[in-house]
C-alpha atoms as a PDB file:
ATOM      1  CA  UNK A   1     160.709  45.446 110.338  1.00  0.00           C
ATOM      2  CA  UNK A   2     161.579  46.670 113.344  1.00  0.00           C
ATOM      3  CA  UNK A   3     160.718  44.582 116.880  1.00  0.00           C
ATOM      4  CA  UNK A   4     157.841  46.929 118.624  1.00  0.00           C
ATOM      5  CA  UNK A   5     159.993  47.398 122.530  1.00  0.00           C
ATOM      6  CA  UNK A   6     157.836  45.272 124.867  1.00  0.00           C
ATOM      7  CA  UNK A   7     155.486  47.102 127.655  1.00  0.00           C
ATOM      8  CA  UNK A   8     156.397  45.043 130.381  1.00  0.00           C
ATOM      9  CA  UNK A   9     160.603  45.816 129.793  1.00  0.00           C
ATOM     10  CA  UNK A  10     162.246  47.740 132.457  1.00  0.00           C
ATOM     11  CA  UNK A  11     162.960  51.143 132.221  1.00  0.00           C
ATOM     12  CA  UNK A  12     166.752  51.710 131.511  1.00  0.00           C
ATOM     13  CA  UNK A  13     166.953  54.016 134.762  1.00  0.00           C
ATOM     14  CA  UNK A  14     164.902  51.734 136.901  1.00  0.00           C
ATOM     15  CA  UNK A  15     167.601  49.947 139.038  1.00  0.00           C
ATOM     16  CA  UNK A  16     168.015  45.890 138.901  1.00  0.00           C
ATOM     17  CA  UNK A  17     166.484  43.201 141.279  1.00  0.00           C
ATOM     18  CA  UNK A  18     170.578  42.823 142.515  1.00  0.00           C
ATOM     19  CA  UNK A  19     172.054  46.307 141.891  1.00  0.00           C
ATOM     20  CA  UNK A  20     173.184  47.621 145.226  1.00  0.00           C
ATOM     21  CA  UNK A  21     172.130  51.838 145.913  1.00  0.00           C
ATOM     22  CA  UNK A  22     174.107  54.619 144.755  1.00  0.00           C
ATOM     23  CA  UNK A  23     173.807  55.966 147.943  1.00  0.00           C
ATOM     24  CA  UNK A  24     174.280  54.573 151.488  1.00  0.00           C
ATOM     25  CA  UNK A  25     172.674  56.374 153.830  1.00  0.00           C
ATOM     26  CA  UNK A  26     175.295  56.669 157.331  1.00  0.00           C
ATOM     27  CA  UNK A  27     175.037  58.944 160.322  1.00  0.00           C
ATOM     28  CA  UNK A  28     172.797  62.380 160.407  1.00  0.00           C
ATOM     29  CA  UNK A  29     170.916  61.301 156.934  1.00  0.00           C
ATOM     30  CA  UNK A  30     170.534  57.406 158.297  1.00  0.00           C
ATOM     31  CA  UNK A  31     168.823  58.547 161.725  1.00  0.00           C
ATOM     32  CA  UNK A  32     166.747  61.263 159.752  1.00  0.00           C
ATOM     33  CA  UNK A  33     165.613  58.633 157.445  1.00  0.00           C
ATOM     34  CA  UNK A  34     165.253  56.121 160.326  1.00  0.00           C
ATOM     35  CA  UNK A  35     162.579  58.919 161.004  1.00  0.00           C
ATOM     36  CA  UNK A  36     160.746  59.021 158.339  1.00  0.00           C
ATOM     37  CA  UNK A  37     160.531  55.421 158.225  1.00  0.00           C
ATOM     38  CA  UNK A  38     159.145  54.560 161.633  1.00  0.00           C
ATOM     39  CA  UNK A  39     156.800  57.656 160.914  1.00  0.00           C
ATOM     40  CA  UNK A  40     155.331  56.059 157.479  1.00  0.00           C
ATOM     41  CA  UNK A  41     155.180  52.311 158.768  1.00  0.00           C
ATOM     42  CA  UNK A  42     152.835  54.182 161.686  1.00  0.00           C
ATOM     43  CA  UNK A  43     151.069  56.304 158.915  1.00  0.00           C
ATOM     44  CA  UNK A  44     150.738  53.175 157.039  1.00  0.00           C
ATOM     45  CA  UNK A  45     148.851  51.504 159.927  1.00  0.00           C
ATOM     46  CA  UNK A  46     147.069  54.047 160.582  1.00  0.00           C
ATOM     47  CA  UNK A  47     145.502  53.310 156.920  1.00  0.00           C
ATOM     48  CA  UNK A  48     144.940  50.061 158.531  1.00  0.00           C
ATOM     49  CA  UNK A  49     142.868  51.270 160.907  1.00  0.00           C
ATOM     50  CA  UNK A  50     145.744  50.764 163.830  1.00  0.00           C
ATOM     51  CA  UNK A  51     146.437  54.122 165.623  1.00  0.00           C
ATOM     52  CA  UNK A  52     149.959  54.352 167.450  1.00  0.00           C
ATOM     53  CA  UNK A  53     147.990  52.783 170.688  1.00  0.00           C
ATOM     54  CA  UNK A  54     147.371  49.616 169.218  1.00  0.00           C
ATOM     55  CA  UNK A  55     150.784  49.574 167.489  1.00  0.00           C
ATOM     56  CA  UNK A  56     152.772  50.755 170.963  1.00  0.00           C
ATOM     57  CA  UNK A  57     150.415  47.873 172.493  1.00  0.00           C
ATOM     58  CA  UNK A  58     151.695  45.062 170.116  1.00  0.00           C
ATOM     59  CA  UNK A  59     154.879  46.001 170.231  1.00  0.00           C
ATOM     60  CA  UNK A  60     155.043  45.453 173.936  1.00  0.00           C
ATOM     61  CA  UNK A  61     152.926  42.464 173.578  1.00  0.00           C
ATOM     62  CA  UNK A  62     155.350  41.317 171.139  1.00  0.00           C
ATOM     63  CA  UNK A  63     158.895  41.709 172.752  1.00  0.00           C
ATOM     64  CA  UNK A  64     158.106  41.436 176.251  1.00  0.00           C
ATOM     65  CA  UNK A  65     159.356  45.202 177.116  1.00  0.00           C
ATOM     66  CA  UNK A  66     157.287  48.328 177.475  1.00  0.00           C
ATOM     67  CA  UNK A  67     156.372  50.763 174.361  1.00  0.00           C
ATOM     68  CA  UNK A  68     153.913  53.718 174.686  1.00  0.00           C
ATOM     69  CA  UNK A  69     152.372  55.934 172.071  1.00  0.00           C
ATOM     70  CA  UNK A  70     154.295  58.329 173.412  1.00  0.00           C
ATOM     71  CA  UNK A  71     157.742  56.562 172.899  1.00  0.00           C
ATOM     72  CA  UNK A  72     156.446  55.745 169.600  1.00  0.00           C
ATOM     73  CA  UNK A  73     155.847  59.874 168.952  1.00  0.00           C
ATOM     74  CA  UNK A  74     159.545  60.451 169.891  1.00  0.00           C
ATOM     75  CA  UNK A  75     161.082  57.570 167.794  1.00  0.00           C
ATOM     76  CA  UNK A  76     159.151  59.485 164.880  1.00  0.00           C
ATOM     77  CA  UNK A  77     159.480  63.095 165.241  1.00  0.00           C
ATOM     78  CA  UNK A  78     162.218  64.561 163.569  1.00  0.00           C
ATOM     79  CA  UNK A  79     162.971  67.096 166.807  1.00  0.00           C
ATOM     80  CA  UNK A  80     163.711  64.035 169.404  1.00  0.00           C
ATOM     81  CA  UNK A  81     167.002  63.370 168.548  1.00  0.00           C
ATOM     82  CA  UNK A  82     168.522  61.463 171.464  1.00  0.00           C
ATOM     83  CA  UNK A  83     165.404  58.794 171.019  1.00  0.00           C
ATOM     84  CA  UNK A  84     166.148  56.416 168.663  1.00  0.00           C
ATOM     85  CA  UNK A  85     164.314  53.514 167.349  1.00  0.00           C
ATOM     86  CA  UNK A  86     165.181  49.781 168.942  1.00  0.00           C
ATOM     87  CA  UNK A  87     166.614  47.598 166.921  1.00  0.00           C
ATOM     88  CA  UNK A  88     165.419  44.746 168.703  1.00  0.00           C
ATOM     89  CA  UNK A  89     161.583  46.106 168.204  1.00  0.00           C
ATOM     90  CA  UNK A  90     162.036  46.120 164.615  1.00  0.00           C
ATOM     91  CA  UNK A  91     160.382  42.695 164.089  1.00  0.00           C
ATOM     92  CA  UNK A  92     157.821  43.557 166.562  1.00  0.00           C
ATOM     93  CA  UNK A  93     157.207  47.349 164.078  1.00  0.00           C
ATOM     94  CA  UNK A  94     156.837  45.211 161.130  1.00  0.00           C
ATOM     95  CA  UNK A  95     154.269  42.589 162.637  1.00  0.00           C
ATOM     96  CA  UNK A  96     152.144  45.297 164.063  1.00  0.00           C
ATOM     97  CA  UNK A  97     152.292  47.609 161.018  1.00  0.00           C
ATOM     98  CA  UNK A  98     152.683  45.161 158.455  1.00  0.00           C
ATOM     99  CA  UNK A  99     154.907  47.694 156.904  1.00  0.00           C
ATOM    100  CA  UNK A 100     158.460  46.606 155.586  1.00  0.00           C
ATOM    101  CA  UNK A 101     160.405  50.132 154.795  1.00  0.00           C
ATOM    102  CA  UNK A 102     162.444  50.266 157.843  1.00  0.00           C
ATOM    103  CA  UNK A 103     163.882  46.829 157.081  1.00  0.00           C
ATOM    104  CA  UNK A 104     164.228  47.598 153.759  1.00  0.00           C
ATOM    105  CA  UNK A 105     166.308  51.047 154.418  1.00  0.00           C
ATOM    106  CA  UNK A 106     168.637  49.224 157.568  1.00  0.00           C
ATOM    107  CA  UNK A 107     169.389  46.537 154.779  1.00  0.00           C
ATOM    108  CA  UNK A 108     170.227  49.088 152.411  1.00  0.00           C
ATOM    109  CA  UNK A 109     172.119  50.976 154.826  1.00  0.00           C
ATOM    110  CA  UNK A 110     174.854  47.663 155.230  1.00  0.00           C
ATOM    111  CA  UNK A 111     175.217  47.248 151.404  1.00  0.00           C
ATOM    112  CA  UNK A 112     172.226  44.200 151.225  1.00  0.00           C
ATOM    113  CA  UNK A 113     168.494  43.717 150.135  1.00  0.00           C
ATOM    114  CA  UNK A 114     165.553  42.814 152.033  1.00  0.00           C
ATOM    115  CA  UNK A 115     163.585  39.981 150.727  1.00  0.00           C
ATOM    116  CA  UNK A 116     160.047  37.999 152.483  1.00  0.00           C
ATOM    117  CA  UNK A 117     161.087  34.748 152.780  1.00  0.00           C
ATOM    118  CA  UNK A 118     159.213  33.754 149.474  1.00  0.00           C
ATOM    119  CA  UNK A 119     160.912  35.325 147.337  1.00  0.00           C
ATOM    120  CA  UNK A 120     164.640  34.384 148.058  1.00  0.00           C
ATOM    121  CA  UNK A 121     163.418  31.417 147.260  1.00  0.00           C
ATOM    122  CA  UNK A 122     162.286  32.335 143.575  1.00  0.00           C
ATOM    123  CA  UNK A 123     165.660  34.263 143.718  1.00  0.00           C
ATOM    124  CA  UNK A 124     167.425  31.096 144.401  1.00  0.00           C
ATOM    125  CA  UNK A 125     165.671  29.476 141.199  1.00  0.00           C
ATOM    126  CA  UNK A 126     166.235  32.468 138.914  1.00  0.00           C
ATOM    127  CA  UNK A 127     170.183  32.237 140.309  1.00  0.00           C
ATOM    128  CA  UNK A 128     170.198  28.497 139.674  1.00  0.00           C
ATOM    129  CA  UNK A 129     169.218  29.172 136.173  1.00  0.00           C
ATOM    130  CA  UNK A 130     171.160  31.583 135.342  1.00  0.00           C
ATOM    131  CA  UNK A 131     173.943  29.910 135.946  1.00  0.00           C
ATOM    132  CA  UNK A 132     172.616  26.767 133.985  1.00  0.00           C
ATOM    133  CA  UNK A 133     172.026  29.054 131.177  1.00  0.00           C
ATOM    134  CA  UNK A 134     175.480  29.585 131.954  1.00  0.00           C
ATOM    135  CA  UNK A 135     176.726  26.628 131.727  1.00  0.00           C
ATOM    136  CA  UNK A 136     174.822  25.196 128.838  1.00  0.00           C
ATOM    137  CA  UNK A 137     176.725  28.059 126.796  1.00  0.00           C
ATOM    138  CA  UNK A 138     180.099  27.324 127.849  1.00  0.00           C
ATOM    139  CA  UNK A 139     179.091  23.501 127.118  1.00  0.00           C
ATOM    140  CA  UNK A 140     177.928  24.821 123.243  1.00  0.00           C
ATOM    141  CA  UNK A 141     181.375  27.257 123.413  1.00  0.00           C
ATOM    142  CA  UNK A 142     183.584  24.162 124.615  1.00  0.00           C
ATOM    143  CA  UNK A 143     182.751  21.828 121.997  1.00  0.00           C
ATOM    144  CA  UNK A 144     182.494  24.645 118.894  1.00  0.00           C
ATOM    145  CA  UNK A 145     186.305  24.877 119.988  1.00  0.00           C
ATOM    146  CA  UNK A 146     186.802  20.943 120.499  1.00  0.00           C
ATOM    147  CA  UNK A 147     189.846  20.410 118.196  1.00  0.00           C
ATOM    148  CA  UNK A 148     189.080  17.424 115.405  1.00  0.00           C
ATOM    149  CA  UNK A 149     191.557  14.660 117.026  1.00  0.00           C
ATOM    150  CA  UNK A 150     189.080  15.084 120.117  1.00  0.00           C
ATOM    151  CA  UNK A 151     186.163  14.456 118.037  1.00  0.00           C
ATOM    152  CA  UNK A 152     188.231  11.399 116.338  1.00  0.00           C
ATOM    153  CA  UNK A 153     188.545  10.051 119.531  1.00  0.00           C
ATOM    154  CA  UNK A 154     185.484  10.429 120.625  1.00  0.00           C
ATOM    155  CA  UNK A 155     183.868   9.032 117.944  1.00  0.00           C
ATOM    156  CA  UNK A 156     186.015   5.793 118.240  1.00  0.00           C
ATOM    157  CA  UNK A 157     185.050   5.880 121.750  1.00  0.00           C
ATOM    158  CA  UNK A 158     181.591   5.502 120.642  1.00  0.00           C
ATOM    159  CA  UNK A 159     182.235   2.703 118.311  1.00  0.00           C
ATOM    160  CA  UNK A 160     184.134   0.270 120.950  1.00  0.00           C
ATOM    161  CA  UNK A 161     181.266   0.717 123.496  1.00  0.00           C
ATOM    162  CA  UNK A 162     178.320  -0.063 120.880  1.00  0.00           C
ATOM    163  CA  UNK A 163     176.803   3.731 121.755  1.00  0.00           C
ATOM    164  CA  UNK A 164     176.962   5.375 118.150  1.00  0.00           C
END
């Protein structure tokens, strides 16, 4: 009888937790979808109930330099091009929005992934035992292959330390 394909496996087009994009964004397309990111992490806190006041206002709270609505507005809109988003507000964008996408797209952009803190550290885990998993198969591989004089050997071994 056939095995019934489980619900929770991934779809064979949905990319893995380490595959890299197809795609890097670079020059016209990254500042376009610099854009659009700034302009859905302030859509998303508007959701939040933060309009771009309150956002503008904890971004300057949060770096130390000035940041209007306005500014905000022009880092957005598709038309401004010679205003571009700080880099070093980013942090500040993310606290006050609570939105991630921007940091998410930049780390795309230079060939990595974003991850929150918590889960590089399940990453880390998974990693470790993978390659334990690994290793337990070479292990099984090595000693399938072991020739029979090594297992002689081995077995006298044993026998003169009292551990057969």
């Amino acid at each position: 009888m056939a095995r019934r394909p489980s619900p929770h496996a991934p779809s064979p087009n949905q990319p893995g937790f380490f595959d890299r994009p197809d795609t890097i964004l670079e020059g016209a397309a990254l500042s376009i979808a610099i854009r659009e990111a700034v302009s859905d992490a302030l859509a998303f806190a508007k959701a939040q109930g933060h309009d771009r006041f309150v956002v503008a206002s904890d971004i300057s709270r949060l770096t130390g330099r000035d940041m209007t609505k306005n500014m905000l507005d022009r880092y957005a809109a598709p038309s401004a091009d010679d205003w571009r988003f700080p880099l070093e507000a980013l942090p500040a964008l993310v606290k006050a929005t609570g939105d991630t996408r921007l940091v998410t797209l930049i780390a795309d952009a230079c060939g990595f992934k974003a991850l929150p803190g918590e889960a590089t550290a399940v990453a880390e885990l998974v990693t470790l035992e993978l390659q334990q998993r690994a290793l337990r198969d070479r292990i099984s591989a090595a000693k399938k292959n072991l020739p029979q004089q090594a297992l002689d050997w081995a077995e006298r071994e044993a026998e003169a330390r009292g551990q057969q």
